[in-house]
C-alpha atoms as a PDB file:
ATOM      1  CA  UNK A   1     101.440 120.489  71.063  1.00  0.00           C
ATOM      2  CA  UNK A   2     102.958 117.250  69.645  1.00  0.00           C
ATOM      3  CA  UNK A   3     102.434 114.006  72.004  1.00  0.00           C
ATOM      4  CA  UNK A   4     105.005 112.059  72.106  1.00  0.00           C
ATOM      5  CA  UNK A   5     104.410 108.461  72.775  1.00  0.00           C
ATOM      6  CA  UNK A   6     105.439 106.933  75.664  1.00  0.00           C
ATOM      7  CA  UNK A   7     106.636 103.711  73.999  1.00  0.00           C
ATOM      8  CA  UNK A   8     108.903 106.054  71.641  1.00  0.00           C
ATOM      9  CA  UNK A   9     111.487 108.201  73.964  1.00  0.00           C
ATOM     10  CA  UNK A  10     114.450 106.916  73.834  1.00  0.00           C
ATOM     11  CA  UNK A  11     118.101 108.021  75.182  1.00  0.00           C
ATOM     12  CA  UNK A  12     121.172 107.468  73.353  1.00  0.00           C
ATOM     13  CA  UNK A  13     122.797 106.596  77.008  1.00  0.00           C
ATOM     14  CA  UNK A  14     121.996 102.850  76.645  1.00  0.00           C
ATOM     15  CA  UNK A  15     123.332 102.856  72.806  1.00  0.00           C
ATOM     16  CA  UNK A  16     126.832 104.026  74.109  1.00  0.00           C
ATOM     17  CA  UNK A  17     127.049 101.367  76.587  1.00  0.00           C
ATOM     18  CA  UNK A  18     125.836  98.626  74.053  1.00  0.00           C
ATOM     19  CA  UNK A  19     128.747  99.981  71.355  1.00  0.00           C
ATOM     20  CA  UNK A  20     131.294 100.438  73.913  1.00  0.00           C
ATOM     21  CA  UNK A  21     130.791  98.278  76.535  1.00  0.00           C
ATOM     22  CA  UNK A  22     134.906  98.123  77.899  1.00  0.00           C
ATOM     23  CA  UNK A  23     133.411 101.296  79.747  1.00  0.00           C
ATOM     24  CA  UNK A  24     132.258  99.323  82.124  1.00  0.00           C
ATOM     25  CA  UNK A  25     135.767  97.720  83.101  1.00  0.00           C
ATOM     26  CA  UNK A  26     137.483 101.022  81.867  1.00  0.00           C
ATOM     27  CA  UNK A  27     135.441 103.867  82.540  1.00  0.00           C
ATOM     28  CA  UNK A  28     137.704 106.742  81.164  1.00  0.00           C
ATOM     29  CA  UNK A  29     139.483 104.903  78.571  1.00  0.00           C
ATOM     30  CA  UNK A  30     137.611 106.988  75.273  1.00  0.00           C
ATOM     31  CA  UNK A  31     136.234 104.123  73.052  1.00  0.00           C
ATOM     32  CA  UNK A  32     135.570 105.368  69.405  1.00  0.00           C
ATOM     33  CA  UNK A  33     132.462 103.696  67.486  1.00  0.00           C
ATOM     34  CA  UNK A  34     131.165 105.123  63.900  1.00  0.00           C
ATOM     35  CA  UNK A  35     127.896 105.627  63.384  1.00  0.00           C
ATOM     36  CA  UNK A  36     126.196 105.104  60.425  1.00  0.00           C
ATOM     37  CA  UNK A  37     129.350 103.566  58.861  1.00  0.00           C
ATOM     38  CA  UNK A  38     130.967 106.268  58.621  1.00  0.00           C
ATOM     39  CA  UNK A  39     130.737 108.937  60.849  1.00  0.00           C
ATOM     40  CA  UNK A  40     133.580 108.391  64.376  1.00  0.00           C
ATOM     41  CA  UNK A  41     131.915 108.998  67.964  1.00  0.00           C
ATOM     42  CA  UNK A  42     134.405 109.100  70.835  1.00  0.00           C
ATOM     43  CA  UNK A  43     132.908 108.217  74.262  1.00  0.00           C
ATOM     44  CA  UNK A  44     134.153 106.993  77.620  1.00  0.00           C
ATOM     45  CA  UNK A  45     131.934 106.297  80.918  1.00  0.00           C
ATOM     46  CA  UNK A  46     131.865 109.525  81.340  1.00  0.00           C
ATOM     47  CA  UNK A  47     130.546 110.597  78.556  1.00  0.00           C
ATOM     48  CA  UNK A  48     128.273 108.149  78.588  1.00  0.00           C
ATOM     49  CA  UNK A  49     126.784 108.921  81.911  1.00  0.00           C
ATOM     50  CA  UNK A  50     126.074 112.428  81.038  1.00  0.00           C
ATOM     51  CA  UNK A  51     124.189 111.458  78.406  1.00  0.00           C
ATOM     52  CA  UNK A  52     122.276 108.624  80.157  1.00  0.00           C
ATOM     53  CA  UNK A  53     121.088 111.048  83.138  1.00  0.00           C
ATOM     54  CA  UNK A  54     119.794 113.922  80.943  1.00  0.00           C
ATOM     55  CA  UNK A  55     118.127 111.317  78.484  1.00  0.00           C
ATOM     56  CA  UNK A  56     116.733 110.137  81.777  1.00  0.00           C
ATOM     57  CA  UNK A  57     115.729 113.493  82.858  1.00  0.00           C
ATOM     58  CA  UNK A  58     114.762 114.651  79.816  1.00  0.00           C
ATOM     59  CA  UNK A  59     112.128 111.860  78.583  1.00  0.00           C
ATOM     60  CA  UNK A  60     110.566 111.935  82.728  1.00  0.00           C
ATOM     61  CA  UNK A  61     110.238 116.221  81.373  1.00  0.00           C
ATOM     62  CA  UNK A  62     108.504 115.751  78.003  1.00  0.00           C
ATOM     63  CA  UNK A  63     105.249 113.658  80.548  1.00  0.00           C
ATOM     64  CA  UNK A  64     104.426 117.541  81.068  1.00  0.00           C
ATOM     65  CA  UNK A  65     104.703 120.756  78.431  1.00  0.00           C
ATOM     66  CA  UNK A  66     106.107 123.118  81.615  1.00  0.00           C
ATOM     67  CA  UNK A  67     108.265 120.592  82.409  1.00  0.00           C
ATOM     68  CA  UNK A  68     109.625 119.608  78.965  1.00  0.00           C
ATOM     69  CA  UNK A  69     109.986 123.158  78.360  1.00  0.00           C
ATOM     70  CA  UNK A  70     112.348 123.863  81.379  1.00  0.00           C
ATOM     71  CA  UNK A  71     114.114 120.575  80.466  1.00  0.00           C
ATOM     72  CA  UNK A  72     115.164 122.392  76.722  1.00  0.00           C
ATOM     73  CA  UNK A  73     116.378 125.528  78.625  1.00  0.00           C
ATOM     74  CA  UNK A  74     118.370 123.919  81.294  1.00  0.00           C
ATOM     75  CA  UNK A  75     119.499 121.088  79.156  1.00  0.00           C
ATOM     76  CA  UNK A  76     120.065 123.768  76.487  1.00  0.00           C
ATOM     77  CA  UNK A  77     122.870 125.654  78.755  1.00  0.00           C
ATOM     78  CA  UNK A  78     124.061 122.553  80.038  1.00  0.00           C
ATOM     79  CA  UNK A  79     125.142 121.385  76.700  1.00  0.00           C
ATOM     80  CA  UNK A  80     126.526 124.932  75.792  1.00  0.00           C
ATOM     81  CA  UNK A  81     128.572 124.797  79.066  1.00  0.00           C
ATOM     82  CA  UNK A  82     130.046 121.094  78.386  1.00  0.00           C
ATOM     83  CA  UNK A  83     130.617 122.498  75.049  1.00  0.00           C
ATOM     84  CA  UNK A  84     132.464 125.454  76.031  1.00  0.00           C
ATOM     85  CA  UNK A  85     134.705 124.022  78.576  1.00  0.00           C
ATOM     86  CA  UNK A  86     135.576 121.450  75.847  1.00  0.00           C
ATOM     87  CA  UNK A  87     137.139 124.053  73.381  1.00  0.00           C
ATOM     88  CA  UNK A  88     138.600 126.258  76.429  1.00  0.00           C
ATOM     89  CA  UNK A  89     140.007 123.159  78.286  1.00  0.00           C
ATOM     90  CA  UNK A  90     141.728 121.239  75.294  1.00  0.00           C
ATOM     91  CA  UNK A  91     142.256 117.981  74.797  1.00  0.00           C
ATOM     92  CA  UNK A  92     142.772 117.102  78.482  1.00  0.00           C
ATOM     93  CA  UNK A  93     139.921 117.864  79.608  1.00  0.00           C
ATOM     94  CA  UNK A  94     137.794 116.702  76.260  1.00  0.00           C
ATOM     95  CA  UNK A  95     139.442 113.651  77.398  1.00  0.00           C
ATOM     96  CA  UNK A  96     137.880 113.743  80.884  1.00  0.00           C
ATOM     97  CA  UNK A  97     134.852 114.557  79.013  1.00  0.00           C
ATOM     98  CA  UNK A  98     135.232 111.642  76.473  1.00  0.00           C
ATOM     99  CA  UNK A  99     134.783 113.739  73.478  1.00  0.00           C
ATOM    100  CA  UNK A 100     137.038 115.185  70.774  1.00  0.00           C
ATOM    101  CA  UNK A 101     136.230 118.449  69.142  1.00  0.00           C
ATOM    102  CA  UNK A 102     134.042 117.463  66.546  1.00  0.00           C
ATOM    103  CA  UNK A 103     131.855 115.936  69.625  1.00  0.00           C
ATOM    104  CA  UNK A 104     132.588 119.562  71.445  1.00  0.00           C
ATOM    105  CA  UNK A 105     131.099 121.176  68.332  1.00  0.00           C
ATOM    106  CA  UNK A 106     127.530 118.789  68.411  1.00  0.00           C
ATOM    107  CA  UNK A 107     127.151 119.519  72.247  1.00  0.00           C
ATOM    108  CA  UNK A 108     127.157 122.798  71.335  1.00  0.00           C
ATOM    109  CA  UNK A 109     124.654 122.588  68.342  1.00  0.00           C
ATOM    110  CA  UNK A 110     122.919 119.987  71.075  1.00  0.00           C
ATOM    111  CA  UNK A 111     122.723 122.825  73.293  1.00  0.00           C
ATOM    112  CA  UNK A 112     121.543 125.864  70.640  1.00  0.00           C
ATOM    113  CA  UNK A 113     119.127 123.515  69.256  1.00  0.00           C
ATOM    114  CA  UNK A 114     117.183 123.228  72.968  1.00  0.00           C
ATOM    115  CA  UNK A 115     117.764 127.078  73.710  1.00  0.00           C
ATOM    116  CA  UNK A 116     116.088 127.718  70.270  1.00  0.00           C
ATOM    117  CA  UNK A 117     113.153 125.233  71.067  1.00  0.00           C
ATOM    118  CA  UNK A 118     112.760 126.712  74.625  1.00  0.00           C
ATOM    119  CA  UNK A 119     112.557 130.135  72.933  1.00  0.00           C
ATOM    120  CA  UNK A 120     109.652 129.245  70.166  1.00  0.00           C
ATOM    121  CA  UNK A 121     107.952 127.596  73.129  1.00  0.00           C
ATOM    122  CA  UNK A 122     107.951 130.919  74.921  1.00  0.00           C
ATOM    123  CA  UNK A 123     106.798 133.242  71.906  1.00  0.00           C
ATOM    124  CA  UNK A 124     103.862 130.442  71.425  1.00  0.00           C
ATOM    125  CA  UNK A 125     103.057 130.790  75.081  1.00  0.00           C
ATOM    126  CA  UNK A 126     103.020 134.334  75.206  1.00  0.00           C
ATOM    127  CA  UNK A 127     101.025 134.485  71.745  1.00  0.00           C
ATOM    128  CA  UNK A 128      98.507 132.612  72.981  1.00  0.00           C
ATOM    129  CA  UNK A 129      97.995 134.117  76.316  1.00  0.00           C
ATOM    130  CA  UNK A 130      97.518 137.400  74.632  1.00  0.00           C
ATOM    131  CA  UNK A 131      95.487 135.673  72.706  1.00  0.00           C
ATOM    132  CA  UNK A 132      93.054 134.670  75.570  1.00  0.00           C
ATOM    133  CA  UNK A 133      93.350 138.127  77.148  1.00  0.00           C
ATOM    134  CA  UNK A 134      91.948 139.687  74.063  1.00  0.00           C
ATOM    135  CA  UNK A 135      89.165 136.939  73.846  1.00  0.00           C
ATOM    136  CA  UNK A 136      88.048 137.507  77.470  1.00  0.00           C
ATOM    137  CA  UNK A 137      88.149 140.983  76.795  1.00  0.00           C
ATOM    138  CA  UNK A 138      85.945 141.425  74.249  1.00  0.00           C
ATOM    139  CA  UNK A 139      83.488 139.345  75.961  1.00  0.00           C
ATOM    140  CA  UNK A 140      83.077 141.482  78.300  1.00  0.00           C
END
């Protein structure tokens, strides 16, 4: 298992607010920052708060493996699911969301990527208590 430091998890919540701060006067008004120089990210409050509560939630979850774990799984559908209802709602609703569909897209890759960590977790977990079973049971 990898330790993360404590000093080192971070939540991209707190960036969004620093890049668009009118979100704070004009909380669904989408505010469109690039990153990297190049590359456009469209956010509102909304948006933003989304992010800042999982980020929350998810670097209290990585303290613990179980917990970190369930984090990837439920965060992992939750992102799907904001995903989805992005492309099957249109733009009205992306611009509830604060997103456009490039930004639909990433939640969804957001989403696989966790599902697909919460899934190696699992085959290491059950590899290495079959691993123990075998141990204990040649012993004795």
């Amino acid at each position: 298992m990898v330790k993360v430091r404590r000093c080192c998890r971070v939540t991209n919540g707190p960036a969004g607010y620093l890049t668009c701060p009118t979100v704070f006067s004009e909380p669904m008004a989408s505010c469109t920052t690039e990153l990297v120089g190049f590359i456009p990210v469209t956010v509102n409050g909304c948006h933003l708060a989304c992010h800042l509560i999982t980020g929350v939630i998810g670097m209290v979850a990585v303290a613990r493996r179980t917990r970190a774990t369930s984090y990837a799984l439920l965060g992992g559908l939750y992102y799907l699911v904001w995903g989805a209802v992005g492309l099957v709602g249109g733009p009205d609703v992306r611009h509830h969301l604060g997103v456009d569909v490039v930004g639909t897209w990433v939640h969804i890759a957001e989403g696989a990527l966790l599902v697909v960590i919460w899934l190696s977790t699992r085959r290491r977990s059950v590899a290495t208590a079959e691993r123990r079973r075998a141990a204990t049971a040649s012993t004795t």
